[in-house]
N, C-alpha and C. Protein backbone atom coordinates (compact mmCIF):
# COMPACT_ATOMS: atom_id res chain seq x y z
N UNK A 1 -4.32 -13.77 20.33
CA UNK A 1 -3.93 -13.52 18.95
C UNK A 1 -3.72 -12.01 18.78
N UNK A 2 -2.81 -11.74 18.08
CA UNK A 2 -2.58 -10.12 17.80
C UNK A 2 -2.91 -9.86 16.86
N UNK A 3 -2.97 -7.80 17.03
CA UNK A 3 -3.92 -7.53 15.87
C UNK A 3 -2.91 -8.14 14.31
N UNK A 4 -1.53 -8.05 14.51
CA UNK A 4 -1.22 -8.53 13.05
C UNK A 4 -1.41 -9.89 12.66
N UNK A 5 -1.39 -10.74 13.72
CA UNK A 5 -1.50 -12.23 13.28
C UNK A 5 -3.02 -11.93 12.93
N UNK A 6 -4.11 -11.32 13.55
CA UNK A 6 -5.87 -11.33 12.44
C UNK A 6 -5.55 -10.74 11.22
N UNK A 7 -4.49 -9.99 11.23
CA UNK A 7 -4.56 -8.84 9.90
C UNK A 7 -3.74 -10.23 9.22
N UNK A 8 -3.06 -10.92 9.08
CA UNK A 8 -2.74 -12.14 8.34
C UNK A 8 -3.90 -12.77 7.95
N UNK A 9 -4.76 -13.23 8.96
CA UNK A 9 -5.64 -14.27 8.71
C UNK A 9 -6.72 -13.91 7.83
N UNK A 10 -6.78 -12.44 7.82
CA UNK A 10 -7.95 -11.79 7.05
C UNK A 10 -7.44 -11.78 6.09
N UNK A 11 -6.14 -11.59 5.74
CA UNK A 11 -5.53 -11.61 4.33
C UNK A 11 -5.34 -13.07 3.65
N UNK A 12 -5.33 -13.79 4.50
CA UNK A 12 -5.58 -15.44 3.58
C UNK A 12 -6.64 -15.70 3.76
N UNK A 13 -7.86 -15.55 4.28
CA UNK A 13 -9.05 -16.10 3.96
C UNK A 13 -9.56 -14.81 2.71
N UNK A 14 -9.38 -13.69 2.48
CA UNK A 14 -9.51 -13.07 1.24
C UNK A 14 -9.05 -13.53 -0.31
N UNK A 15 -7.77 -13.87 0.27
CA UNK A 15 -6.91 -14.44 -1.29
C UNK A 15 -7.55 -16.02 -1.34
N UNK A 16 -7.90 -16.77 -0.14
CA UNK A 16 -8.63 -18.13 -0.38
C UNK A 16 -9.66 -18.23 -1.47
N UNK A 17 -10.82 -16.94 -1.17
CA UNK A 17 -12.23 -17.27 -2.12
C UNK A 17 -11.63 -16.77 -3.43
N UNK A 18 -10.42 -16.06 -3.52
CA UNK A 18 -9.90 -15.70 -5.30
C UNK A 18 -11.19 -14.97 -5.88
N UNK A 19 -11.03 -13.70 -5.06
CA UNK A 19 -12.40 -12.54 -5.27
C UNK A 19 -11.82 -11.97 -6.69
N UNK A 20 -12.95 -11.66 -7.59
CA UNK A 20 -12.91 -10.54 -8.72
C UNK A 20 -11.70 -9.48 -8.19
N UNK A 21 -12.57 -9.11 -7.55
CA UNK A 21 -12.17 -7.79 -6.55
C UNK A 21 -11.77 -8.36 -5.23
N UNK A 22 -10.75 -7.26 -4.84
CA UNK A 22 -9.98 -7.29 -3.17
C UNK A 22 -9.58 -5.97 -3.05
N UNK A 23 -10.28 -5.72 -2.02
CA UNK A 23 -10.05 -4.62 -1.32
C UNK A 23 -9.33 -4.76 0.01
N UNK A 24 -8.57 -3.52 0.12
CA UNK A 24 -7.68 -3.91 0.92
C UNK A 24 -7.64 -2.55 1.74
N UNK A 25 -7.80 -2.40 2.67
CA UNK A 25 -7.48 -0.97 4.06
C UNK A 25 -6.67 -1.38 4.77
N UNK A 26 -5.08 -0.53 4.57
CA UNK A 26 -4.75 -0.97 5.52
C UNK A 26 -3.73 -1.83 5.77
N UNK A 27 -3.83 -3.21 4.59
CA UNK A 27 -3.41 -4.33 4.94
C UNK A 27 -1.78 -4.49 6.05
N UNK A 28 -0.86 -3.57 5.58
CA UNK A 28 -0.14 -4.26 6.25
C UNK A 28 0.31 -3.24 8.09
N UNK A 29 -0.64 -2.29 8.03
CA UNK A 29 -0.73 -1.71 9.21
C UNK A 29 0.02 -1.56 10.93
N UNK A 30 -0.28 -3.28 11.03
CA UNK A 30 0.27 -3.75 12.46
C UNK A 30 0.96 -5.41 12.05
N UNK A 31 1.86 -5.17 11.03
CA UNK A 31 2.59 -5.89 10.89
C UNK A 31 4.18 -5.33 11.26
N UNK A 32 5.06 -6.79 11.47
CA UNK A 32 6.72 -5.84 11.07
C UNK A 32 6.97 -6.07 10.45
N UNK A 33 8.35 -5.20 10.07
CA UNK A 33 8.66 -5.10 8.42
C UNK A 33 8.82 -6.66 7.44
N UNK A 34 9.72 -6.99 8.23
CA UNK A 34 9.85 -8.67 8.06
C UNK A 34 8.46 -9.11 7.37
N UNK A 35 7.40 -9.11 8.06
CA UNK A 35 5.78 -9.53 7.57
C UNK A 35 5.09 -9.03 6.58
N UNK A 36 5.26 -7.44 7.04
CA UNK A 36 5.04 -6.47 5.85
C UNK A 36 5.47 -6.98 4.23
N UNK A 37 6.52 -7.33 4.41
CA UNK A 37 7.26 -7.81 3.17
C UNK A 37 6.67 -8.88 2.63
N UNK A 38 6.38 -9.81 3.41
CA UNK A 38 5.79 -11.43 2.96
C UNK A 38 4.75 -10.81 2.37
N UNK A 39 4.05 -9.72 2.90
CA UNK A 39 2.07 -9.38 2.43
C UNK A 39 2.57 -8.99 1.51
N UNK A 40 3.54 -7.55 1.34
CA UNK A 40 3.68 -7.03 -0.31
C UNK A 40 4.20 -8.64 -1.34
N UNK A 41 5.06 -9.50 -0.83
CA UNK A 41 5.08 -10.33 -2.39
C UNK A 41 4.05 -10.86 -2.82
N UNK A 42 3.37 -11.54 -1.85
CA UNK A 42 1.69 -11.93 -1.95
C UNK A 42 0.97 -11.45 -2.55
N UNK A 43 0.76 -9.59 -1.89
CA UNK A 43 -0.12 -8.92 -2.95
C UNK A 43 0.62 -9.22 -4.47
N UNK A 44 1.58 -9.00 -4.49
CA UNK A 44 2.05 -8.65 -6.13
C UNK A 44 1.57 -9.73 -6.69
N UNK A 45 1.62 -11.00 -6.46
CA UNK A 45 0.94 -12.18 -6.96
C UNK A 45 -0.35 -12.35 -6.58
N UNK A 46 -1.28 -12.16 -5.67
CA UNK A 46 -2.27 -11.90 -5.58
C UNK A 46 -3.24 -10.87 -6.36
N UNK A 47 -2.73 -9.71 -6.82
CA UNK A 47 -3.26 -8.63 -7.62
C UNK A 47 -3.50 -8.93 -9.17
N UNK A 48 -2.56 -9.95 -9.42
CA UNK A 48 -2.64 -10.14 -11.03
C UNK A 48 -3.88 -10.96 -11.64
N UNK A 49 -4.67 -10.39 -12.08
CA UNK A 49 -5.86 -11.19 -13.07
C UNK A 49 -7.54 -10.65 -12.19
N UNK A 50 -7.16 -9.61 -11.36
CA UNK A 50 -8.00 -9.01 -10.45
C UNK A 50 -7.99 -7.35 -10.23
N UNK A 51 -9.23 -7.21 -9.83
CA UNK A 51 -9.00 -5.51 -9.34
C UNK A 51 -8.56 -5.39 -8.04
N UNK A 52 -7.84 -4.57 -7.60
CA UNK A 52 -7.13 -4.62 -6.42
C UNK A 52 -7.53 -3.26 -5.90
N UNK A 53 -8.23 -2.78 -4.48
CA UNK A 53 -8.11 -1.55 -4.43
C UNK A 53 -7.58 -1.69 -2.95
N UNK A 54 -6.37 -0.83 -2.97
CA UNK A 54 -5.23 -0.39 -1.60
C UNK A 54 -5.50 0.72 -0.92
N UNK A 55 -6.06 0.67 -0.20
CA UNK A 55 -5.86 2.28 0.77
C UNK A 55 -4.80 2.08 1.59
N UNK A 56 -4.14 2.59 1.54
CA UNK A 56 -2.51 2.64 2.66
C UNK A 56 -2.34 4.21 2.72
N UNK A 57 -1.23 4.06 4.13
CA UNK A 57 -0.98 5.34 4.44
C UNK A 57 0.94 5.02 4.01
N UNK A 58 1.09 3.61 4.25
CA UNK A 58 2.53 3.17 3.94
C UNK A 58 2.53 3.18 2.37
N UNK A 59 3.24 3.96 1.73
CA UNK A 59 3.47 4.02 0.33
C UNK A 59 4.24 2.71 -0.67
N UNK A 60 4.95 2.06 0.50
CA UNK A 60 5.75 0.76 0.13
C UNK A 60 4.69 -0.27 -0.35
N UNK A 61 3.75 0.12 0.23
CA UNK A 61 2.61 -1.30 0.01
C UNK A 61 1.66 -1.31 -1.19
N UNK A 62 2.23 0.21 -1.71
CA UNK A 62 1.43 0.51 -3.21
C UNK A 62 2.25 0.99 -4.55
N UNK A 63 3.72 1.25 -4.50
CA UNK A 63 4.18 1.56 -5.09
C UNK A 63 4.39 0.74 -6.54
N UNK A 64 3.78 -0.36 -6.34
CA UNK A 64 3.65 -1.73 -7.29
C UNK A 64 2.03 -1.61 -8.24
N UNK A 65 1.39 -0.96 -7.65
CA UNK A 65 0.18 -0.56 -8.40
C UNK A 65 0.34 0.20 -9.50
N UNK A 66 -0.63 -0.64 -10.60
CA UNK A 66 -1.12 0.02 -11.67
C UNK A 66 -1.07 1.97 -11.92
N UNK A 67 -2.40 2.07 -10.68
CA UNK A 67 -2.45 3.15 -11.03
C UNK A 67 -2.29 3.62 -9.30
N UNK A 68 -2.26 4.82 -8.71
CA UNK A 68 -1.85 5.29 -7.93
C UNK A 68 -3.04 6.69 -7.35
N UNK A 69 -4.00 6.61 -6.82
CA UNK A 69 -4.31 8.07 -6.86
C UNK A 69 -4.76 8.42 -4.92
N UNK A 70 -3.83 9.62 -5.17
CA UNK A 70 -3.02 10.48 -3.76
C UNK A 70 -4.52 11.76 -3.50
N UNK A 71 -4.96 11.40 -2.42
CA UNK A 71 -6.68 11.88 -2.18
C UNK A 71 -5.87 13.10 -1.03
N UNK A 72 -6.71 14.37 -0.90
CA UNK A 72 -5.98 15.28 -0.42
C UNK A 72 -6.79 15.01 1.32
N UNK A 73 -6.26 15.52 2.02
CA UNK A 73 -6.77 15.47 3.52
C UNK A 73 -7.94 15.77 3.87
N UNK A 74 -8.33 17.33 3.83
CA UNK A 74 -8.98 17.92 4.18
C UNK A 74 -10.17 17.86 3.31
N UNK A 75 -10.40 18.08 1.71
CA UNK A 75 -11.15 18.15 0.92
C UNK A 75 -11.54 16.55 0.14
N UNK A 76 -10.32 15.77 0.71
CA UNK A 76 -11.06 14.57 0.27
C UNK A 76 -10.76 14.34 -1.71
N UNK A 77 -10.50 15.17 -1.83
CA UNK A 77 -10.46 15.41 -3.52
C UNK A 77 -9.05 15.25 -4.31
N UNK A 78 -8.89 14.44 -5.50
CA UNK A 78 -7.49 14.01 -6.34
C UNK A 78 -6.40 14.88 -6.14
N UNK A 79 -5.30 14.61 -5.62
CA UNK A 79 -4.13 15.87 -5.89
C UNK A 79 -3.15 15.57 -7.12
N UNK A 80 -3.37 14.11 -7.14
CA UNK A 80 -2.32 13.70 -7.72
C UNK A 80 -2.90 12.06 -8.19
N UNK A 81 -2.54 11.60 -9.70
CA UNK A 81 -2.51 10.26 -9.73
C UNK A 81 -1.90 9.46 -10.72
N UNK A 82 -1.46 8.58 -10.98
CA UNK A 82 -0.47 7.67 -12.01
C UNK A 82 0.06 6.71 -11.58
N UNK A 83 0.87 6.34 -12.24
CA UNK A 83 1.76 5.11 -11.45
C UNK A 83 2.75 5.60 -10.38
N UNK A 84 3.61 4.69 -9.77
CA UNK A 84 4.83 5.43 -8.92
C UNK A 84 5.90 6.10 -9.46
N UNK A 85 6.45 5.54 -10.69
CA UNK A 85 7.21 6.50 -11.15
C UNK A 85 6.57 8.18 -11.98
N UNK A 86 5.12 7.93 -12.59
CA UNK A 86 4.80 9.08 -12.81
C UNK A 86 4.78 9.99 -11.29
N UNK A 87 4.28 9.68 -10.33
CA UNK A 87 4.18 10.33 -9.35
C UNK A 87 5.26 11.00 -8.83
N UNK A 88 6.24 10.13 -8.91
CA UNK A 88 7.76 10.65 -8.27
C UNK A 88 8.19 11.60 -9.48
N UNK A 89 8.34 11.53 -10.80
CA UNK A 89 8.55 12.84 -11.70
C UNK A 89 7.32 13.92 -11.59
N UNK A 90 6.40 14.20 -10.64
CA UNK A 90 6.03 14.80 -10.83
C UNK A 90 6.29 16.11 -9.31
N UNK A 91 7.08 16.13 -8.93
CA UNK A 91 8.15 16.48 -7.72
C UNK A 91 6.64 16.97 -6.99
N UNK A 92 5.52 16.18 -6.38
CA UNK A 92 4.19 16.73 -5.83
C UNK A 92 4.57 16.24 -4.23
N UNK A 93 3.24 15.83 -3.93
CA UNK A 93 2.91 15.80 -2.44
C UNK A 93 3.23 14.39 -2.25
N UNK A 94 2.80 13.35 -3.18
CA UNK A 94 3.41 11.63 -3.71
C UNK A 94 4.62 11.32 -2.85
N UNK A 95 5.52 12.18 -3.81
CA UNK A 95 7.14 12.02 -3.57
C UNK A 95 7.36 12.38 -2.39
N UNK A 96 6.67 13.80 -1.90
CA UNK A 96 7.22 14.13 -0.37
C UNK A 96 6.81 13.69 0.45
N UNK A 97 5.57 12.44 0.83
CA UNK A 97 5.02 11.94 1.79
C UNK A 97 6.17 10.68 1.43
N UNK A 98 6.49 10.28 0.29
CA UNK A 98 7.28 9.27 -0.11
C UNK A 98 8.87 9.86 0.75
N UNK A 99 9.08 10.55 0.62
CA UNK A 99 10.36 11.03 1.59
C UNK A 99 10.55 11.16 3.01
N UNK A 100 9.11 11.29 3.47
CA UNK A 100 9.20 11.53 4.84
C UNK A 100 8.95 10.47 5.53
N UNK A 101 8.27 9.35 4.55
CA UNK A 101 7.89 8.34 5.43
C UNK A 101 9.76 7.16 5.56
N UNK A 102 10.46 7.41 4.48
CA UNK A 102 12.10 7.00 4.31
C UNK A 102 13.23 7.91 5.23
N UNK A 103 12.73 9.15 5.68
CA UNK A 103 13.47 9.60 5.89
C UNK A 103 13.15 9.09 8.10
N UNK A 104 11.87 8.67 8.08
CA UNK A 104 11.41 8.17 9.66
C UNK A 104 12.03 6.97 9.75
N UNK A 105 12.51 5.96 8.75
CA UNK A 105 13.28 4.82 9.05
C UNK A 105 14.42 4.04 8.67
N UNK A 106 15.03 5.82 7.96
CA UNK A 106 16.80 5.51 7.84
C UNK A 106 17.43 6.13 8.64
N UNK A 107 18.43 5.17 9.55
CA UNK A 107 19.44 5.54 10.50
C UNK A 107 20.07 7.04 10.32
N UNK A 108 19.71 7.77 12.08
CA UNK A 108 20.87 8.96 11.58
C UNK A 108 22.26 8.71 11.21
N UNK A 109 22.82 9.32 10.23
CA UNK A 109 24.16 9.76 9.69
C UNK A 109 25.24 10.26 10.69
């Protein structure tokens, strides 16, 4: 079994017990995009009527969240937080990790 097919299975036996809370590290990590995608519609329907907390380093997998808050590296401490569109008007560190991670998987020109 691979690590994404467990990272599936951990994600339906989570949404099975229909927790208050779901926490999530990670989730779509060692998936492909194709899969990735199935987990984000899931979450979006999975998140509603619950607290949801996302740690991702992939920004795609949170940009659907409520609230949004961007923890700095080194110090560990808030740089930035709101929804995705507050984040992106706020031309910060959000948007440019949001650019670099688009700019690693659109075809050169």
């Amino acid at each position: 079994i691979s690590i994404g097919q467990r990272q599936l299975i951990a994600f339906a036996r989570a949404l099975i017990t229909d927790p208050k809370i779901l926490i999530l590290d990670e989730a779509t990590s060692s998936v492909d995009p194709y899969t990735e995608t199935l987990i984000q519609d899931a979450l979006n329907k999975a998140r509603k009527g619950r607290t949801t907390i996302i740690i991702a380093h992939r920004l795609s997998t949170i940009k659907n969240a409520d609230h949004i808050i961007v923890l700095g590296a080194e110090k560990h401490n808030i740089i930035e937080e709101g929804n995705h569109e507050k984040l992106l008007s706020l031309n910060g560190k959000y948007k440019r990790l949001l650019e670099m991670q688009y700019k690693d998987i659109e075809p050169d020109t």
